[in-house]
Every structure is written in C-alpha cells, then in structure tokens.
Protein backbone atom coordinates (compact mmCIF):
# COMPACT_ATOMS: atom_id res chain seq x y z
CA UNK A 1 19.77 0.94 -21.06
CA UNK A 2 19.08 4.13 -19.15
CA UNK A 3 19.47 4.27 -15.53
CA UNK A 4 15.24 4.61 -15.60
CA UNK A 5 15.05 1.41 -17.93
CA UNK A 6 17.36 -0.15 -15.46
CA UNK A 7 15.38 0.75 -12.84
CA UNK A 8 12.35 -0.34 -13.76
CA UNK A 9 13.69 -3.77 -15.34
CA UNK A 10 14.67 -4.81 -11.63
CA UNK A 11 18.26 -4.25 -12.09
CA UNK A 12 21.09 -2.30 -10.48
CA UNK A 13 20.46 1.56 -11.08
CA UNK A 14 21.52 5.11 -9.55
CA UNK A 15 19.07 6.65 -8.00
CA UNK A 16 20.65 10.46 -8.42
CA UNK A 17 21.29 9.30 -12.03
CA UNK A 18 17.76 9.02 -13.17
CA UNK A 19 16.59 11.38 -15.26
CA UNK A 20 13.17 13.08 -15.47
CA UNK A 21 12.41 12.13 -11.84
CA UNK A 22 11.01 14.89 -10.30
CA UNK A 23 10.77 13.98 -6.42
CA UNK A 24 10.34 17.96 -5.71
CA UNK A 25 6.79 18.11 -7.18
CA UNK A 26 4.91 14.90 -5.36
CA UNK A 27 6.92 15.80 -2.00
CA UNK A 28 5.11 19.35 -2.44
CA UNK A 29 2.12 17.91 -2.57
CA UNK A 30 2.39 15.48 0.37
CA UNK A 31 3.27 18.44 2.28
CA UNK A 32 0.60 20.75 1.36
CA UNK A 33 -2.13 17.33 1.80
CA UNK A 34 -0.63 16.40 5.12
CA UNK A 35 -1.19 20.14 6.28
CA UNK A 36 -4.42 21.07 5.04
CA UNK A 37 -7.44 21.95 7.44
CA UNK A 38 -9.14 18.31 8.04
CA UNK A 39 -12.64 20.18 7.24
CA UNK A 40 -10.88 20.63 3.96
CA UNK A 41 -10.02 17.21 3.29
CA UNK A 42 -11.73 16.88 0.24
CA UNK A 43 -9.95 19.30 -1.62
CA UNK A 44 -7.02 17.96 -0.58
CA UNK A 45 -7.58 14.58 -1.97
CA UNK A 46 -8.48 15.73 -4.89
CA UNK A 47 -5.50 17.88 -5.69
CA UNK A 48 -3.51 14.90 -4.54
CA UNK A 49 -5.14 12.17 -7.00
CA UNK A 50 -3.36 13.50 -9.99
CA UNK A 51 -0.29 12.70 -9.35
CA UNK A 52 -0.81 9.01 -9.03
CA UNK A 53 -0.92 6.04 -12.10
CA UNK A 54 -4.59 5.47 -11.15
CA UNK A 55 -6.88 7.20 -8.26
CA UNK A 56 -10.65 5.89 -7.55
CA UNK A 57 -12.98 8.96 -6.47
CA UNK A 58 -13.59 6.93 -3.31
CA UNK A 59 -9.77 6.45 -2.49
CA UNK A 60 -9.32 8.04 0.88
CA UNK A 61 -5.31 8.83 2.66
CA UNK A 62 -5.95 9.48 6.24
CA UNK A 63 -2.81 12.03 6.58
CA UNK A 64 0.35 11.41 7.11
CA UNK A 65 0.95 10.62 3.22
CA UNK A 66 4.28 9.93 1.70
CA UNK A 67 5.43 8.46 -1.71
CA UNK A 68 8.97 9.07 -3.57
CA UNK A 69 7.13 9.09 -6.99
CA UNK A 70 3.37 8.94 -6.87
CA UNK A 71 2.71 8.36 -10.82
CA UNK A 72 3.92 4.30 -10.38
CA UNK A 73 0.81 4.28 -7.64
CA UNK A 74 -2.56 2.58 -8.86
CA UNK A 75 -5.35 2.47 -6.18
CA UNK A 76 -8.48 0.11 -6.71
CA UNK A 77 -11.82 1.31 -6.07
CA UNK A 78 -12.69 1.50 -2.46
CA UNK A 79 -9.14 1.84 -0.82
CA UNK A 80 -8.51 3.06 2.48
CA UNK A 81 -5.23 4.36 4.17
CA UNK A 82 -5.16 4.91 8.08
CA UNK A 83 -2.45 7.53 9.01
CA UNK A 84 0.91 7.32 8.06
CA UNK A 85 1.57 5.17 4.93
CA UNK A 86 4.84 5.17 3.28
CA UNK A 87 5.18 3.93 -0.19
CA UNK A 88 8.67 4.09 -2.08
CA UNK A 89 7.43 3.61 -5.60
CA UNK A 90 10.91 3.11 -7.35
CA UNK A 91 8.74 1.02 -9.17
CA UNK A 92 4.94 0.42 -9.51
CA UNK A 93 2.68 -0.55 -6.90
CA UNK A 94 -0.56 -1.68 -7.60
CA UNK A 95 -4.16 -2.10 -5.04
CA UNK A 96 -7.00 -4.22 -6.04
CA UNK A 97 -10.50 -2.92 -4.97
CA UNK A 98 -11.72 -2.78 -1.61
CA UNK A 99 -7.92 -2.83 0.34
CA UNK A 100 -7.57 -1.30 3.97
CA UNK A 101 -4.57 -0.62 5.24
CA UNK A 102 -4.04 0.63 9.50
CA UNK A 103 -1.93 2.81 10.49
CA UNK A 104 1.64 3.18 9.53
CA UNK A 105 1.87 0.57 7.13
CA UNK A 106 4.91 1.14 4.56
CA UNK A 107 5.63 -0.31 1.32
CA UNK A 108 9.44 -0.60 -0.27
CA UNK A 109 10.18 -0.92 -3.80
CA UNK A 110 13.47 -0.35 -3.35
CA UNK A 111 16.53 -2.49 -1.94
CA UNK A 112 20.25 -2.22 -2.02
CA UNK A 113 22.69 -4.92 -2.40
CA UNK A 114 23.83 -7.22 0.54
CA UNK A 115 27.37 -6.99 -0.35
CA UNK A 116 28.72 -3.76 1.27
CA UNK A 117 30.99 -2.67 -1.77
CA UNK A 118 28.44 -2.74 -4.17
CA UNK A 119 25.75 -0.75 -1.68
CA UNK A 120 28.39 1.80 -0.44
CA UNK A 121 28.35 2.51 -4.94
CA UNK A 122 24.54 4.15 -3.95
CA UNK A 123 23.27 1.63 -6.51
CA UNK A 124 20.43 -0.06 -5.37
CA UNK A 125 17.44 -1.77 -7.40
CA UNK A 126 13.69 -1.70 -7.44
CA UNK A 127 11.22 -4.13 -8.01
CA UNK A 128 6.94 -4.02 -7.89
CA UNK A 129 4.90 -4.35 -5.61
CA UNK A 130 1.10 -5.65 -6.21
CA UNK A 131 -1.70 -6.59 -3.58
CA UNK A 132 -4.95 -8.00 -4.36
CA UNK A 133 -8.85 -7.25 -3.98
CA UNK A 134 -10.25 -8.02 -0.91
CA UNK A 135 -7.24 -7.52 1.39
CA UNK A 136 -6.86 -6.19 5.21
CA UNK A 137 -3.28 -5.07 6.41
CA UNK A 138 -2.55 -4.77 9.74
CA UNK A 139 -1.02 -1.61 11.29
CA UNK A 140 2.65 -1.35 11.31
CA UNK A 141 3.44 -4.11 8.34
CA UNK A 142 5.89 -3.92 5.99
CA UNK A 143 5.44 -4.78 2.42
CA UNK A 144 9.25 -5.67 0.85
CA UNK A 145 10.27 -5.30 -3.04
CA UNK A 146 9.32 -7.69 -5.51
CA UNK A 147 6.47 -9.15 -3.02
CA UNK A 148 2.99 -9.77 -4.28
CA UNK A 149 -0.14 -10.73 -2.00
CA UNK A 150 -3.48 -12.22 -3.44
CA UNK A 151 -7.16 -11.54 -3.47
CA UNK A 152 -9.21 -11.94 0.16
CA UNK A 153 -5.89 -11.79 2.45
CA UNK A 154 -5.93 -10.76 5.44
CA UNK A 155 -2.29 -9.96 7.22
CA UNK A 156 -1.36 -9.04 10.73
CA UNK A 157 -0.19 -6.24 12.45
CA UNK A 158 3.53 -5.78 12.70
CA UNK A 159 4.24 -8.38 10.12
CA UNK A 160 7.26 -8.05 7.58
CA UNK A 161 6.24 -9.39 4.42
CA UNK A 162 9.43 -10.54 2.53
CA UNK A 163 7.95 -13.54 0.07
CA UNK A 164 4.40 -13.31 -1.91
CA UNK A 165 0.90 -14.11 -0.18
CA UNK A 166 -1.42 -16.38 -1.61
CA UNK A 167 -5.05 -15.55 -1.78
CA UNK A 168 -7.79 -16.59 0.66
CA UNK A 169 -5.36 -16.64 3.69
CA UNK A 170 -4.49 -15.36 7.06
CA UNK A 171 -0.74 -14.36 7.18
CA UNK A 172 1.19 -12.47 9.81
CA UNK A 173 4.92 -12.95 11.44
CA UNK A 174 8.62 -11.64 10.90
CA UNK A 175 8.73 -12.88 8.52
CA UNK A 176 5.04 -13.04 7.27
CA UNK A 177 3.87 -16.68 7.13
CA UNK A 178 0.86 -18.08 6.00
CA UNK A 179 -1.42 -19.20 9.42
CA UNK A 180 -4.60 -20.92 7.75
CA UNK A 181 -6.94 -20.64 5.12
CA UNK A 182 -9.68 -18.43 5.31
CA UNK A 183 -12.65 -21.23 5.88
CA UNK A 184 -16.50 -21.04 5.27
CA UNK A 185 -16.90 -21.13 8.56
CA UNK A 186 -15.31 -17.71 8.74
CA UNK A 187 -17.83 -16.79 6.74
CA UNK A 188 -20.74 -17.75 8.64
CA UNK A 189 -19.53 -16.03 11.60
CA UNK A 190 -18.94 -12.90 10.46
CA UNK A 191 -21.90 -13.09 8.70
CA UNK A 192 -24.31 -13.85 12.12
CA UNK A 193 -22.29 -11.16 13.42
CA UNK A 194 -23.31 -8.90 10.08
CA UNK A 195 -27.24 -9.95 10.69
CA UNK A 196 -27.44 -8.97 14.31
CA UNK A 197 -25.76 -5.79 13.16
CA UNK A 198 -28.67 -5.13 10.49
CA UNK A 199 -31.22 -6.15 13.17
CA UNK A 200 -29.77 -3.54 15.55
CA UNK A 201 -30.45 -0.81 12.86
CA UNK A 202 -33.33 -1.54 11.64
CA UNK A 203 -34.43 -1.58 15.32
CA UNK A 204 -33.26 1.88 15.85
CA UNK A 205 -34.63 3.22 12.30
CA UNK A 206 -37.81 2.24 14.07
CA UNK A 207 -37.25 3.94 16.98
C-alpha cells in the first residue's frame, strides 16, 4: 500500500511521505478567505467552496478558517461555522444538514501513537470523522479521530469528544458523556418559546 492508501485505511502512515498532497494550495486559500474585506464575504466563500469534497450554497465559515486538506470536507446543507474552526482532514469528515458549530471548535483526524518510539518515527494515523443532521456544538469542543456523533445532538461547550454520540441526546464533559435524552417535553418548550416569538413579529409587522 501507498503511504495515502495507508492513510486513509486507518493505519500507520508518514505524513511527509504522502504523495500528491498539496497542503500549499488550501493553506493559500484559508489565508486569502480569512483576510478578505467582511463586505466581501461572499466572494470569499465562494472561491473557498471548491476546494472542499462537498459545499452547500448556504454553507457559511465565519473567519478564522483552517483545514490541512479541504477536498476530504463534505458540508450538509445549512451549516454554520462561528470563528475559528480547525479541521485536520487526514481523512474525511463529513456534516449532515442543518449543523452549527460556536466558536473555536476543532476537529482531529489525525493521532499519533502512545508509545513514544513509534511517535518520535513521525508516523501517525488518521481516521474519519462524521456528525449528523440536526446537531449543535458548543464553543471550544473537540471532536477526536475515528469519533462519530448522530442526528439531533446537541453537545456542550468545552467538551472533548473521544467515543461516538448517539442521536437524540445531550452530551458534554472531558470526556464527552451522554447527560439525557432529548425528551418531548423539550420540544414543547422550545416550541411555546418559538410561538411567542412568531406572536412578537407578527405584532410588529403590524405596527
């Protein structure tokens, strides 16, 4: 296997042995995103987009943006990015639709080895990433290799997640744990909350 195939298949690689890995280009284009006038944002995102796997028209990257790779990226329809995500796409990571993310979130797809003489080799490994539909991370989380979180999750801010998430839940900790389910009465909460919200505008559409 190549040192890309190895990558890719979750086992030991070099990362300066890869070939056809062209960091230079995406980094480029982070850079000239992360500078551009905010009243030309639009262009910016645009130029951006194709460099990943998969990019919605509606995906917006509040800058800050970094990614090692950018083509192993897939964003879902309606994705959102507060300032200062970090993804390390050794391998792919992939949204669902409708996934906000706060500030400073990062995402690893990359590890090295626990045993010191194997690390200090600069081998290291990479496995994917995947988060659901439906799903609210907190600013400051960490996402770890090889971790997957399911549809209508919501996790906390400054959580590490190390193991996958199932769906319909509230998780947050170091390391991320599962709190509680997310209930029908959550539901019905935030949905009184949504009606007074609608009579509120509709009361100043009057107006």
């Amino acid at each position: 296997m190549t040192e890309k195939e190895l990558m890719f298949s979750g086992k030991l690689y070099h990362p300066y042995k890869v070939q056809d890995n062209p960091w230079e280009d995406i980094r480029a284009a982070c850079k000239k995103f992360n500078e551009a006038d905010p009243r030309e944002y639009g262009k910016a995102m645009e130029a951006l987009k194709p460099y990943f796997a998969k990019a919605e028209e509606d995906l917006i990257l509040t800058p800050p943006f970094f990614c090692d790779h950018g083509d192993r990226i897939s964003f879902g329809k309606h994705f959102y990015a507060n300032t200062g995500l970090t993804i390390l796409d050794e391998n792919t990571v992939v949204f669902g639709d409708d996934v906000f993310l706060g500030p400073h979130v990062s995402i690893y797809t990359a590890g090295h080895p626990i045993s010191a003489e194997v690390r200090n080799l600069e081998l290291e490994y990479a496995w994917p990433v995947k988060v659901g539909s439906s799903v609210w991370i907190g600013g400051n989380t960490v996402i770890n290799p090889g971790v997957t979180i399911g549809d209508d999750v919501v996790i906390g801010s400054g959580s590490v997640v190390t193991k996958d998430i199932s769906s319909h839940v509230v998780a947050a900790g170091n390391p991320c744990r599962v709190i509680r389910e997310i209930t029908e009465e959550d539901h019905k909460i935030w949905k009184t909350q949504l009606e007074a919200y609608q009579r509120e505008t509709a009361t100043r559409e009057k107006a």
